[in-house]
N, C-alpha and C. Protein backbone atom coordinates (compact mmCIF):
# COMPACT_ATOMS: atom_id res chain seq x y z
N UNK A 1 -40.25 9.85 -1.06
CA UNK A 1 -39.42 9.24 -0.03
C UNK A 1 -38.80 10.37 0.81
N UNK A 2 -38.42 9.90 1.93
CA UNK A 2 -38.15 11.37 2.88
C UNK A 2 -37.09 10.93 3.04
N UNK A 3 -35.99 12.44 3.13
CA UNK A 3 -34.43 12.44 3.37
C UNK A 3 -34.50 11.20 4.43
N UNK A 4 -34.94 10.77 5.47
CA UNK A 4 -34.46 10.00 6.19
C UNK A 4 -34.88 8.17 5.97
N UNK A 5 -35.68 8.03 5.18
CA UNK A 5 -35.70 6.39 4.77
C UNK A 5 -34.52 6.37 3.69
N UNK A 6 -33.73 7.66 2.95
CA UNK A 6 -32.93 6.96 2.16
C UNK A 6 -31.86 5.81 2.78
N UNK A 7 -31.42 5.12 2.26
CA UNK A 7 -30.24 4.39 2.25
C UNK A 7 -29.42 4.97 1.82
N UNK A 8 -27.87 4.75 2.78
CA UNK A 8 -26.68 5.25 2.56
C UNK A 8 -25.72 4.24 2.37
N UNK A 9 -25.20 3.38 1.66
CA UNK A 9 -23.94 1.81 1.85
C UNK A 9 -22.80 2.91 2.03
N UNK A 10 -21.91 2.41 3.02
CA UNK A 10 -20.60 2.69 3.46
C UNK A 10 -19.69 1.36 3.48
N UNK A 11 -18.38 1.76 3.17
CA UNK A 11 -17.63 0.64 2.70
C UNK A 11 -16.64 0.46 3.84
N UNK A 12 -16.49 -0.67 4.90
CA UNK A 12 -15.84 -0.69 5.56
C UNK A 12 -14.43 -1.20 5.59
N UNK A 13 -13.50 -1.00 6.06
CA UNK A 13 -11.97 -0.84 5.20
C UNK A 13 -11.06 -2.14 6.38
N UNK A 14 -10.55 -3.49 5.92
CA UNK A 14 -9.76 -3.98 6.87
C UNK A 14 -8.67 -3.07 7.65
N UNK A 15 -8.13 -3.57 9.10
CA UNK A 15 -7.53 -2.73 10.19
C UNK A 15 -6.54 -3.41 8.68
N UNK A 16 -4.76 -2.59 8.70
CA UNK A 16 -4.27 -3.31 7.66
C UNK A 16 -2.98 -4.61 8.60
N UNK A 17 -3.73 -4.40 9.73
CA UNK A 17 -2.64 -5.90 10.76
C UNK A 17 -3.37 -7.07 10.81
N UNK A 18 -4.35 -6.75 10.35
CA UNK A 18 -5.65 -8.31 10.19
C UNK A 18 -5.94 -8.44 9.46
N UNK A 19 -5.57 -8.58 8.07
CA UNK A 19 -5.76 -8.67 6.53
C UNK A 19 -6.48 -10.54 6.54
N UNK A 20 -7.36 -10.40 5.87
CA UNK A 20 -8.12 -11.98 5.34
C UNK A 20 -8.32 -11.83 3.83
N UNK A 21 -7.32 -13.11 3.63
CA UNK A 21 -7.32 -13.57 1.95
C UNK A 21 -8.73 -13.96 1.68
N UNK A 22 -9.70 -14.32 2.79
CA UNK A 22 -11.02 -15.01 2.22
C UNK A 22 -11.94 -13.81 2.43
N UNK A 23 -11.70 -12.59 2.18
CA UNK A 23 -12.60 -11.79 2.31
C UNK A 23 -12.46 -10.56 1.48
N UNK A 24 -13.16 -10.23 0.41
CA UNK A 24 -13.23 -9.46 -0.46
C UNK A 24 -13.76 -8.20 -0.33
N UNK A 25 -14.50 -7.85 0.52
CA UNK A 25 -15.09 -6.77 1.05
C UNK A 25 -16.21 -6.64 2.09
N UNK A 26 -16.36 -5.73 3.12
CA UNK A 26 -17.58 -5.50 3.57
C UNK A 26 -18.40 -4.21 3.45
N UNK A 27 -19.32 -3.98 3.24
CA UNK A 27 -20.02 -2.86 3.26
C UNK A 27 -20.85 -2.79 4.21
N UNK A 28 -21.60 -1.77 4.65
CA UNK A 28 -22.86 -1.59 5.57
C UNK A 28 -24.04 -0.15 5.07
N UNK A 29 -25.68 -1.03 4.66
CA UNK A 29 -26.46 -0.02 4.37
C UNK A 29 -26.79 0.53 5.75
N UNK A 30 -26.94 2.05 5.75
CA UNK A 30 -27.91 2.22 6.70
C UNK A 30 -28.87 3.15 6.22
N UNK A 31 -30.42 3.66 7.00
CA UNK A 31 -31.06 4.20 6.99
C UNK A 31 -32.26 4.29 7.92
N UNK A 32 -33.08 4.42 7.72
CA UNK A 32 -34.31 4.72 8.55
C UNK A 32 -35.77 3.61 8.80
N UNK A 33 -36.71 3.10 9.22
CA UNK A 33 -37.56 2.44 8.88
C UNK A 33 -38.63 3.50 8.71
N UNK A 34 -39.82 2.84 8.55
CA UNK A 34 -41.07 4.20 8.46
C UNK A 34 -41.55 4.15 9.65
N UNK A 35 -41.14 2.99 10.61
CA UNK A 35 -41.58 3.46 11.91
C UNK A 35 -40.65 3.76 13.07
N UNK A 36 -39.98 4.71 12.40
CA UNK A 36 -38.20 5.14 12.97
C UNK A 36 -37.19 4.44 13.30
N UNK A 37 -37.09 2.66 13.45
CA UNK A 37 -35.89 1.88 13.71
C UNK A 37 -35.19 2.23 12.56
N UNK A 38 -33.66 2.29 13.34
CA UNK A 38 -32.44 2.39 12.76
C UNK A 38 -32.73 0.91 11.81
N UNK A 39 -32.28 1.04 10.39
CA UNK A 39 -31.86 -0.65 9.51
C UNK A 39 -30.78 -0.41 9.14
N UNK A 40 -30.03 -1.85 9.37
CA UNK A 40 -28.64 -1.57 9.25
C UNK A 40 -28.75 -2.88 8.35
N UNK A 41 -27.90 -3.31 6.86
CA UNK A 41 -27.76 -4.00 6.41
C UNK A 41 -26.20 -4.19 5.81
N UNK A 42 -25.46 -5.01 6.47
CA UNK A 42 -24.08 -5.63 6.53
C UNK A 42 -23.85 -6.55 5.42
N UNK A 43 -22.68 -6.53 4.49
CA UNK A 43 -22.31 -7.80 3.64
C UNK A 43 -21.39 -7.33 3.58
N UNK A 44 -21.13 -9.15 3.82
CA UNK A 44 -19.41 -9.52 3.70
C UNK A 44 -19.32 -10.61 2.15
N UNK A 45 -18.43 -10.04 1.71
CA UNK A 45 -18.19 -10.79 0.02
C UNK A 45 -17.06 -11.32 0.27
N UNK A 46 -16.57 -12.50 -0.72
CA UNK A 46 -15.66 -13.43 -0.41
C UNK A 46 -15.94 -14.94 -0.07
N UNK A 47 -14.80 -15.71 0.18
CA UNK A 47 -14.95 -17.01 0.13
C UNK A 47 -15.67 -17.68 1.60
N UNK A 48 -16.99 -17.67 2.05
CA UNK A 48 -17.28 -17.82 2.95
C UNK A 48 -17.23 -19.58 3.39
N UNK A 49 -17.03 -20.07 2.28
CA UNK A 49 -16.32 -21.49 2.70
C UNK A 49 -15.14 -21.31 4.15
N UNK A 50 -14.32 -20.35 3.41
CA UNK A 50 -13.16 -20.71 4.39
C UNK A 50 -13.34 -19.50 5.47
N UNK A 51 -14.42 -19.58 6.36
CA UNK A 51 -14.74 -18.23 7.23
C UNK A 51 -15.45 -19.41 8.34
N UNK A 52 -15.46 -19.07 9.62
CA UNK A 52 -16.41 -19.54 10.69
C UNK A 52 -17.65 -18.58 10.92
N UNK A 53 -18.50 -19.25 10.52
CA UNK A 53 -19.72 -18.23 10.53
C UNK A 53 -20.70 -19.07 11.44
N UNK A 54 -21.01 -18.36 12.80
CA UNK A 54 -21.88 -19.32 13.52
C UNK A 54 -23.53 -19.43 13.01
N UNK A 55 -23.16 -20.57 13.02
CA UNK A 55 -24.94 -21.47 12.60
C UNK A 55 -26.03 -20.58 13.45
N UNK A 56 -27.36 -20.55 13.10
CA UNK A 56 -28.56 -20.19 13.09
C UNK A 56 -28.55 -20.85 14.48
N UNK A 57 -29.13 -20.08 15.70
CA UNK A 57 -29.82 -20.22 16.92
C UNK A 57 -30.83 -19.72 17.26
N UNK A 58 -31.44 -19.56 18.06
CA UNK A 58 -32.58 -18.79 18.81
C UNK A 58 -32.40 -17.77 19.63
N UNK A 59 -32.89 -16.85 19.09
CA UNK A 59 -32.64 -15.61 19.19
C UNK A 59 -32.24 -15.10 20.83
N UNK A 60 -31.26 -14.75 21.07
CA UNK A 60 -31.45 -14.05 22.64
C UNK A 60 -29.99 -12.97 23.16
N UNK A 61 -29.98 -12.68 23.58
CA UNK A 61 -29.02 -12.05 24.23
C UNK A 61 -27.66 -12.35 24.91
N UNK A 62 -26.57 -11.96 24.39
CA UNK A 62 -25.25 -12.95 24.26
C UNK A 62 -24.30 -12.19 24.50
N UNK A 63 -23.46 -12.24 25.75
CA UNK A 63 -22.21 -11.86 25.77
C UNK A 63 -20.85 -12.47 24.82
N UNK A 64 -20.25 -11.65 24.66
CA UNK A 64 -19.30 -12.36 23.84
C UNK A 64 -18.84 -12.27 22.75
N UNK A 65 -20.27 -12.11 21.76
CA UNK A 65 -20.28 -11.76 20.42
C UNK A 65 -19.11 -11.94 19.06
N UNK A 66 -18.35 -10.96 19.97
CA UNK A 66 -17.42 -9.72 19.08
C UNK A 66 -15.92 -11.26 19.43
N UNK A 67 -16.13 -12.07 19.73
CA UNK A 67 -14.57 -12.97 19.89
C UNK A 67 -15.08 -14.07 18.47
N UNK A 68 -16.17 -13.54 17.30
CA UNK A 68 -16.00 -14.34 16.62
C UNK A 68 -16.63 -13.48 15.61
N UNK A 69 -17.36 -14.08 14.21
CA UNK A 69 -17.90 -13.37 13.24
C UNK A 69 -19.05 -12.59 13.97
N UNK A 70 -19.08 -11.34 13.66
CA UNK A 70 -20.39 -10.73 13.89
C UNK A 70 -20.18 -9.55 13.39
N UNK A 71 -20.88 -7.90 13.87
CA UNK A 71 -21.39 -7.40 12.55
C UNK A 71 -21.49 -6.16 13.75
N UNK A 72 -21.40 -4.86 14.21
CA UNK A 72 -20.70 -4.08 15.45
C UNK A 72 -21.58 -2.89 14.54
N UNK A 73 -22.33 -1.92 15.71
CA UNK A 73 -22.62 -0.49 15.54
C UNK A 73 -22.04 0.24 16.81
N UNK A 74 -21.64 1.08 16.85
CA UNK A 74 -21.73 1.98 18.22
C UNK A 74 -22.12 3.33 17.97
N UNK A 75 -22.86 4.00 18.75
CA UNK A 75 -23.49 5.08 18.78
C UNK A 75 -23.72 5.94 19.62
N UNK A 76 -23.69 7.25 19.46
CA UNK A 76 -23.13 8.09 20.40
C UNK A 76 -23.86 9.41 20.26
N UNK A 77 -24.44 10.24 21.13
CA UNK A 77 -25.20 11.77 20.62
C UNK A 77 -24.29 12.01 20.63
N UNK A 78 -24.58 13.55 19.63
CA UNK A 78 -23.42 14.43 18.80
C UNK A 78 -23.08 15.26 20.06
N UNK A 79 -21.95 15.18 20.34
CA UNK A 79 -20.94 16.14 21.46
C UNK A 79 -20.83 15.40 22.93
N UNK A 80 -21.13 14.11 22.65
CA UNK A 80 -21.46 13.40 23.46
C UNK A 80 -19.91 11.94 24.05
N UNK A 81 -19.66 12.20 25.01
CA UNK A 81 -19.15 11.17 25.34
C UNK A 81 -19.49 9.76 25.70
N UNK A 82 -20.77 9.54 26.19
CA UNK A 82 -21.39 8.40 26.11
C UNK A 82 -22.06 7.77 25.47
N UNK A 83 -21.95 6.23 25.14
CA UNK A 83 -22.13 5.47 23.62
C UNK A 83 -22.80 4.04 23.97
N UNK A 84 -23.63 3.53 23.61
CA UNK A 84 -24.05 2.10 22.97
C UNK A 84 -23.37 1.84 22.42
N UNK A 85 -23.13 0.21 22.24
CA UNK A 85 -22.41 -0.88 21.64
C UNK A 85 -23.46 -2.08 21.27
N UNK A 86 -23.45 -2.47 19.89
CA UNK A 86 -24.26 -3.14 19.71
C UNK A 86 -23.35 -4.19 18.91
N UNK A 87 -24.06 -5.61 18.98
CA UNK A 87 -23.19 -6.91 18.40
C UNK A 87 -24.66 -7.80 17.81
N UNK A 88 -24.68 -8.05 16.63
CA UNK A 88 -25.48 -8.72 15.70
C UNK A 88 -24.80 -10.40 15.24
N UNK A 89 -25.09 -11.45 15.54
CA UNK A 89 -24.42 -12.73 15.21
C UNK A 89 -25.45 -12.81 14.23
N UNK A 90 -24.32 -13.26 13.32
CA UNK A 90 -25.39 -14.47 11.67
C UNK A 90 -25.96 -15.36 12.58
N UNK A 91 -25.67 -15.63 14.00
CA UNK A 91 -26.64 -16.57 14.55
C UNK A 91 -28.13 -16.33 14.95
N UNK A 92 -27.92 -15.18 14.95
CA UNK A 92 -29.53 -14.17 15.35
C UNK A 92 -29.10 -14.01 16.93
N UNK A 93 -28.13 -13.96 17.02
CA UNK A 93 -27.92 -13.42 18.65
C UNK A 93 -27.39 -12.02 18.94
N UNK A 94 -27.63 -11.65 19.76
CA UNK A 94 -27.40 -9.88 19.94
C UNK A 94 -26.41 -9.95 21.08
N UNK A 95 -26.40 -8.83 21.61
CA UNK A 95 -25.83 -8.06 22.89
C UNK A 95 -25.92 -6.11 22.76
N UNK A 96 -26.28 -6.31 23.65
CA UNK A 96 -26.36 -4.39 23.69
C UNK A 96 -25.09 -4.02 25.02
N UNK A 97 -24.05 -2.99 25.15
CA UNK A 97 -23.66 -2.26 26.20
C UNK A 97 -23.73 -1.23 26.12
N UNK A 98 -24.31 -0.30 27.63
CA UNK A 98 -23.73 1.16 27.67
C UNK A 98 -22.60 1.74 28.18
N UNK A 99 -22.10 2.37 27.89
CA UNK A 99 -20.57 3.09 28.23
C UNK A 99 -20.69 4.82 28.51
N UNK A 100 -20.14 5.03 29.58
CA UNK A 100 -20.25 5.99 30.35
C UNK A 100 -19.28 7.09 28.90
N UNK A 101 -18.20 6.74 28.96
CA UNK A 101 -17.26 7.33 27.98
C UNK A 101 -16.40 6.29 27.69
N UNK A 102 -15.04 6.71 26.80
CA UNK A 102 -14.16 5.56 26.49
C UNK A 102 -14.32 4.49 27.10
N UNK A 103 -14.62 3.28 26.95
CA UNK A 103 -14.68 2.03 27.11
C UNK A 103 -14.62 1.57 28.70
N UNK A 104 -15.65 2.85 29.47
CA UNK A 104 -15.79 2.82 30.91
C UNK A 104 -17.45 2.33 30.52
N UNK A 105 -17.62 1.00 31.38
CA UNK A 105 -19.21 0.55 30.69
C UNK A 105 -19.72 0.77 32.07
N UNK A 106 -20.83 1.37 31.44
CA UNK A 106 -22.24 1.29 32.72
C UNK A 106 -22.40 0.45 33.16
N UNK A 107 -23.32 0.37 34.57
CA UNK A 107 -24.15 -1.38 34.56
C UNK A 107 -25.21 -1.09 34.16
N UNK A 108 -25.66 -2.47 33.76
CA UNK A 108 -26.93 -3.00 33.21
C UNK A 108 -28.04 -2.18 33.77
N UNK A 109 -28.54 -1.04 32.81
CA UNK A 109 -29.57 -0.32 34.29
C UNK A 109 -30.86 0.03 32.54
N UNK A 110 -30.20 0.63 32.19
CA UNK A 110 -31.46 0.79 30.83
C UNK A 110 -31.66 -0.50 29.78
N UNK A 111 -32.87 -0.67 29.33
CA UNK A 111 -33.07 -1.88 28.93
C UNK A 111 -33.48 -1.31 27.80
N UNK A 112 -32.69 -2.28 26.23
CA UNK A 112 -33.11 -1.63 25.17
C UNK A 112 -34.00 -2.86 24.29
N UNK A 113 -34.90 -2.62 23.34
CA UNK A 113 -35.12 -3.93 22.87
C UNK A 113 -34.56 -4.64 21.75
N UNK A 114 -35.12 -5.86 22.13
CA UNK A 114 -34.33 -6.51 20.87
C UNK A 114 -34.10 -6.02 19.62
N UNK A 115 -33.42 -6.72 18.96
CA UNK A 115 -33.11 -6.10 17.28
C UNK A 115 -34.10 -7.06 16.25
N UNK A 116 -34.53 -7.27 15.58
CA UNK A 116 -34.74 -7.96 14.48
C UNK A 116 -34.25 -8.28 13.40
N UNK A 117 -32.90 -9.82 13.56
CA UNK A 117 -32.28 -9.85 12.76
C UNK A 117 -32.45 -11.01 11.82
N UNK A 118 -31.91 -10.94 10.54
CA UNK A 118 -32.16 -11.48 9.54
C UNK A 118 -30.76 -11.72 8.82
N UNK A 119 -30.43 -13.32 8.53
CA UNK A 119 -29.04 -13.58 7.85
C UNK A 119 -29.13 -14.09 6.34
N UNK A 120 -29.04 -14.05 5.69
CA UNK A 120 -28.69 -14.68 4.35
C UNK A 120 -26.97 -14.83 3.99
N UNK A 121 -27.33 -16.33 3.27
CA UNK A 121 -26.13 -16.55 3.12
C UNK A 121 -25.58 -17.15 1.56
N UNK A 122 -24.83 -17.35 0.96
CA UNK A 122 -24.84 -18.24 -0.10
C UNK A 122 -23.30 -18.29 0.03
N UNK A 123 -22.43 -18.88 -0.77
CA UNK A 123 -21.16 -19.45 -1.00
C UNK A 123 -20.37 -18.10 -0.70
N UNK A 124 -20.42 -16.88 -1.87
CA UNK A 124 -19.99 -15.89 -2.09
C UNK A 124 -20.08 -14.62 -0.79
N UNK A 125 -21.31 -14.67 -0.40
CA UNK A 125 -21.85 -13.04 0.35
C UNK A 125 -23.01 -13.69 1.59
N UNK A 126 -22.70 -13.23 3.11
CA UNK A 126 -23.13 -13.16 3.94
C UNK A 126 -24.13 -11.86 4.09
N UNK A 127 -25.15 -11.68 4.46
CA UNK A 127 -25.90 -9.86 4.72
C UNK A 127 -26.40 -10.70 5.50
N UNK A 128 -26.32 -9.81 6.93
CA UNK A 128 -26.95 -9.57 7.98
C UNK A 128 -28.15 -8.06 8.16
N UNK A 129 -29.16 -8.36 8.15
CA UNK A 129 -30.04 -7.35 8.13
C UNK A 129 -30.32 -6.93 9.95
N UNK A 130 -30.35 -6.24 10.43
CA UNK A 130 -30.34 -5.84 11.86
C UNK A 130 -31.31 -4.48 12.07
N UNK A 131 -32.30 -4.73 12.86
CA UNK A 131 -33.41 -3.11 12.66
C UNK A 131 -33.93 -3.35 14.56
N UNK A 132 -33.15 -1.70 14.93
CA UNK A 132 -33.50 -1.70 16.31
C UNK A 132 -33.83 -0.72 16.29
N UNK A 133 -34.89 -0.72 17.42
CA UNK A 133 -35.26 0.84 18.03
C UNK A 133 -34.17 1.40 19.07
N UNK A 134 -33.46 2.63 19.11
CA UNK A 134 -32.92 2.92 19.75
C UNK A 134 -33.08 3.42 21.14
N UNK A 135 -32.49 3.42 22.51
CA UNK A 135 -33.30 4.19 23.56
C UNK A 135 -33.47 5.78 23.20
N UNK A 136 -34.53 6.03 23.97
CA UNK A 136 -35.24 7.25 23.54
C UNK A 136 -34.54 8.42 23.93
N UNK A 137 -34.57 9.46 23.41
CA UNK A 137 -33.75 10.46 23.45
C UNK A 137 -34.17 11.92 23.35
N UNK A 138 -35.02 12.15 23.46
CA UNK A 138 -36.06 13.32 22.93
C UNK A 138 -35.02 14.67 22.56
N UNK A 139 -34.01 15.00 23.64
CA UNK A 139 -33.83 16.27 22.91
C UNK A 139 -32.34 16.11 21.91
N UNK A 140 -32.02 15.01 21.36
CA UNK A 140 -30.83 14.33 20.20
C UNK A 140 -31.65 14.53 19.32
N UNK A 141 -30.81 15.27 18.48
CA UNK A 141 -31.17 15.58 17.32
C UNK A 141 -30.25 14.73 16.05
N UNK A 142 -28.76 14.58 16.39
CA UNK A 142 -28.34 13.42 15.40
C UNK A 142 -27.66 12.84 16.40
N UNK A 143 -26.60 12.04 15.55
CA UNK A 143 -26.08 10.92 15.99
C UNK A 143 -24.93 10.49 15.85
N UNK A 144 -23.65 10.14 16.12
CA UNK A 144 -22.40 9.81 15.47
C UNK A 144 -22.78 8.05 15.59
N UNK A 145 -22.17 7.51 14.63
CA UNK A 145 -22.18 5.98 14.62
C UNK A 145 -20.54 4.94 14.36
N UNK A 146 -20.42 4.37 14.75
CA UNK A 146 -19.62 3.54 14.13
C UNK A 146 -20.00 2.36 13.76
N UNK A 147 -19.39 1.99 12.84
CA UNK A 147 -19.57 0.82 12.01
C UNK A 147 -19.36 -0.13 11.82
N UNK A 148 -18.95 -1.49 11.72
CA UNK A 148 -17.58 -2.61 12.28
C UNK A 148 -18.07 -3.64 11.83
N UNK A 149 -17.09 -4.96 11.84
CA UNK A 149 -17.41 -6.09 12.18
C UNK A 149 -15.60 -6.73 12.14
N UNK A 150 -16.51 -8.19 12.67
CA UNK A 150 -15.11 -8.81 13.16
C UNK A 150 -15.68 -10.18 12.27
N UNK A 151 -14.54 -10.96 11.60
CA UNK A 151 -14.88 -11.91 10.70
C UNK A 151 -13.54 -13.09 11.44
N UNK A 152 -13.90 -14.10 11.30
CA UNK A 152 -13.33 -15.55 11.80
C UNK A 152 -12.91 -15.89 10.43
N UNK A 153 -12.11 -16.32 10.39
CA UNK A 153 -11.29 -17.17 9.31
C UNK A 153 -11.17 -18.50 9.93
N UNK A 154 -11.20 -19.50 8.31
CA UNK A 154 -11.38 -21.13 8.72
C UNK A 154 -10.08 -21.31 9.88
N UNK A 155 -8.90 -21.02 10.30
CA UNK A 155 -7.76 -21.14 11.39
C UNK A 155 -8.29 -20.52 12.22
N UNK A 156 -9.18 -19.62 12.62
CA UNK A 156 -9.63 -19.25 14.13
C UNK A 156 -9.21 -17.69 13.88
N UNK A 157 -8.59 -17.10 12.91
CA UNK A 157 -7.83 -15.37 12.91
C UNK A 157 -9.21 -15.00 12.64
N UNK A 158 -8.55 -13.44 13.11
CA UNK A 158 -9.86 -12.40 13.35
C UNK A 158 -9.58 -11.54 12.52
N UNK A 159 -10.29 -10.96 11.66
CA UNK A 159 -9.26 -9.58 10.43
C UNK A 159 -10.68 -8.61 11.60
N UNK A 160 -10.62 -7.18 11.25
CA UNK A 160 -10.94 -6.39 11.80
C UNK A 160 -11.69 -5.20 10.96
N UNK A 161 -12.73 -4.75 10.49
CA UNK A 161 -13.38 -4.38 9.59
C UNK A 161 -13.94 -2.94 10.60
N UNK A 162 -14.07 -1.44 9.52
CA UNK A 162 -14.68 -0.58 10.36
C UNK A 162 -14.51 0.59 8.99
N UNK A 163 -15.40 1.46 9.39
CA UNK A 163 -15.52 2.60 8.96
C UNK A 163 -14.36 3.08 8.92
N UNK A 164 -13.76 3.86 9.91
CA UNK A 164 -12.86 4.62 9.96
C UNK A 164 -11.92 3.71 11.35
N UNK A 165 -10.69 3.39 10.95
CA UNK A 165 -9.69 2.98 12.32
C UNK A 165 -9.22 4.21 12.81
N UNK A 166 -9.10 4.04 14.22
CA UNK A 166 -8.23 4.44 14.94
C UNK A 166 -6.89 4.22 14.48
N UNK A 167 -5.49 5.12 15.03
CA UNK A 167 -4.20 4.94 15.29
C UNK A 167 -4.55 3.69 15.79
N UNK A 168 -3.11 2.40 15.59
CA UNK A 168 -2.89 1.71 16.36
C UNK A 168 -3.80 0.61 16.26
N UNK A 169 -3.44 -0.31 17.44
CA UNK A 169 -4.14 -1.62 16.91
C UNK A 169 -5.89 -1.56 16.66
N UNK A 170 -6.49 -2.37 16.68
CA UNK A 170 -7.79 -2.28 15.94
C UNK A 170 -9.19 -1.44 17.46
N UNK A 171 -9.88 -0.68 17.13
CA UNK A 171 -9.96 -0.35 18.34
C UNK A 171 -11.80 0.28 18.05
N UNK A 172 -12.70 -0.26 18.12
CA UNK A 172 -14.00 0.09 17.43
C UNK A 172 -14.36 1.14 18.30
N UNK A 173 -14.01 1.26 19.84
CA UNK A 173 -14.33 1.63 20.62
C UNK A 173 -13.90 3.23 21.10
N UNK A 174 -12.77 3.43 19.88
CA UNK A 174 -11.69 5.09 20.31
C UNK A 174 -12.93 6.29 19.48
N UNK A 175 -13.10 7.47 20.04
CA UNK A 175 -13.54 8.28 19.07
C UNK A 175 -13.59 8.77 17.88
N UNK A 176 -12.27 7.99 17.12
CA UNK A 176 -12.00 8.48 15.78
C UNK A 176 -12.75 7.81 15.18
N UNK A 177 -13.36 6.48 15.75
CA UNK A 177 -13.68 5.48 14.71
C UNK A 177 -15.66 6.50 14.79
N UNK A 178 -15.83 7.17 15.57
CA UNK A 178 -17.58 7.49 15.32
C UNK A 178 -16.94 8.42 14.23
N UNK A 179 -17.56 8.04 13.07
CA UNK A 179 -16.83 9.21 11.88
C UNK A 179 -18.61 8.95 10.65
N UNK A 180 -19.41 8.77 11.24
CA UNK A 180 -20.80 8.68 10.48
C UNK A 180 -21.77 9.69 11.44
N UNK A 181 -21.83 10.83 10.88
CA UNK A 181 -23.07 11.18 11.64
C UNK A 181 -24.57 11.36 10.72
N UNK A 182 -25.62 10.96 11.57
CA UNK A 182 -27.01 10.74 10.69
C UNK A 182 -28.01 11.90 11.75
N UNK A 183 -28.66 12.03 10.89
CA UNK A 183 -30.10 13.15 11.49
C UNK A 183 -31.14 12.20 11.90
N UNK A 184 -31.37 12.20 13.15
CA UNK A 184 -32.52 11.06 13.65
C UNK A 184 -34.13 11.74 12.83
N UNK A 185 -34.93 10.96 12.73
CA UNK A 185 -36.40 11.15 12.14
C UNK A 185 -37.17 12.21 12.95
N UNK A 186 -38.08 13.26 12.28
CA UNK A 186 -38.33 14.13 13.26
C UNK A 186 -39.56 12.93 13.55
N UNK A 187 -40.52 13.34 14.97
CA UNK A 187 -41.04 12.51 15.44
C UNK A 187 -42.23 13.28 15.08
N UNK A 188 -43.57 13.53 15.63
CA UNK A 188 -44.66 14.29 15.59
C UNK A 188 -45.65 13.71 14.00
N UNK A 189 -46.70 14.54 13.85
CA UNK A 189 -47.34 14.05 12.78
C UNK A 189 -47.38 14.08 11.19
N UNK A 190 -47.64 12.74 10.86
CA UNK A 190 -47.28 12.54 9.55
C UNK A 190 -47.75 13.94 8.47
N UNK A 191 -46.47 14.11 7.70
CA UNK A 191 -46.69 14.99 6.81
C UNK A 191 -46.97 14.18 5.48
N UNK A 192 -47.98 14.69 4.49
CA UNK A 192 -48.38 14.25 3.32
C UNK A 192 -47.17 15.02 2.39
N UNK A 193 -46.61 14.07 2.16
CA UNK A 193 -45.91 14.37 0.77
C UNK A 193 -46.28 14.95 -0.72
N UNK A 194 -45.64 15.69 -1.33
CA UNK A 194 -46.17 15.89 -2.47
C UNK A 194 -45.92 15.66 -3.57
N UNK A 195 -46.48 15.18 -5.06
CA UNK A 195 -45.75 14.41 -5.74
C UNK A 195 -46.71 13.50 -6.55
């Protein structure tokens, strides 16, 4: 297996002003595919009875996302002020933005592709499986990431989930929160392993 298909789970920590009694933890795997998409695999543990989790749709592209349960990457080259924003719904709905720097967004000008997402659910634990190709980048060598999600409680509250918070209210979007950096896959031809 090569340093970069391992899997890494990171444990994402409630903001502590949005605390949810129906939610026991979230984590997020990440790692590599063998044909270089980023896989990101999200679970939320806890009483998903009492959570709004939007129902299964058809897949497409969705503003909005993030004003209910969903499941947040942002990503950024290393020394880099400008970042992607990505939003994954248990509904199978996405959204991609680019951002110039702090939460100054581009327009719509690069087109990235879809994600391929996948929800499982049972009483206890939600996982959202999410695997995108990223836009291309040839001379990025790693990557800073952030991590997130935003969870609905049965009353409509939002608790606030992330790698690392910012000072201050909940904020996915400040630099403190890119606190994951990963080594992108070298590209060129397959090396035979030994073993």
């Amino acid at each position: 297996m090569s340093e970069y298909s391992r899997a890494r789970i990171f444990v994402l920590t409630c903001h502590p002003a949005t605390e949810s009694p129906a939610v026991r933890g979230v984590t997020a795997r990440v790692s590599w595919a063998p044909d270089s998409a980023l896989a990101l695999t999200y679970t939320l543990t806890g009483d998903c009875s009492r959570l709004r989790i939007p129902s299964t749709r058809p897949q497409a592209r969705v503003d909005g996302l993030w004003r209910r349960t969903c499941f947040e990457m942002f990503v950024s080259a290393e020394g880099s002020a400008a970042y992607w924003e990505f939003n994954f719904s248990p509904s199978g709905e996405w959204a991609a933005y680019q951002f110039h720097n702090y939460r100054n967004r581009a327009p719509d000008g690069e087109k990235v592709a879809p994600p391929k997402i996948v929800t499982r659910r049972t009483t206890d634990r939600l996982a959202l499986d999410a695997r995108l190709r990223l836009p291309p980048s040839p001379s990025i060598r790693s990557l800073r990431l952030a991590l997130s999600a935003v969870v609905e409680d049965e009353d409509g509250r939002l608790s606030y989930w992330a790698l690392k918070h910012a000072p201050g209210k909940p904020d996915f979007h400040h630099p403190d929160a890119f606190a994951l950096e990963v080594v992108l896959p070298q590209r060129g031809p397959a090396r035979k392993e030994s073993g």
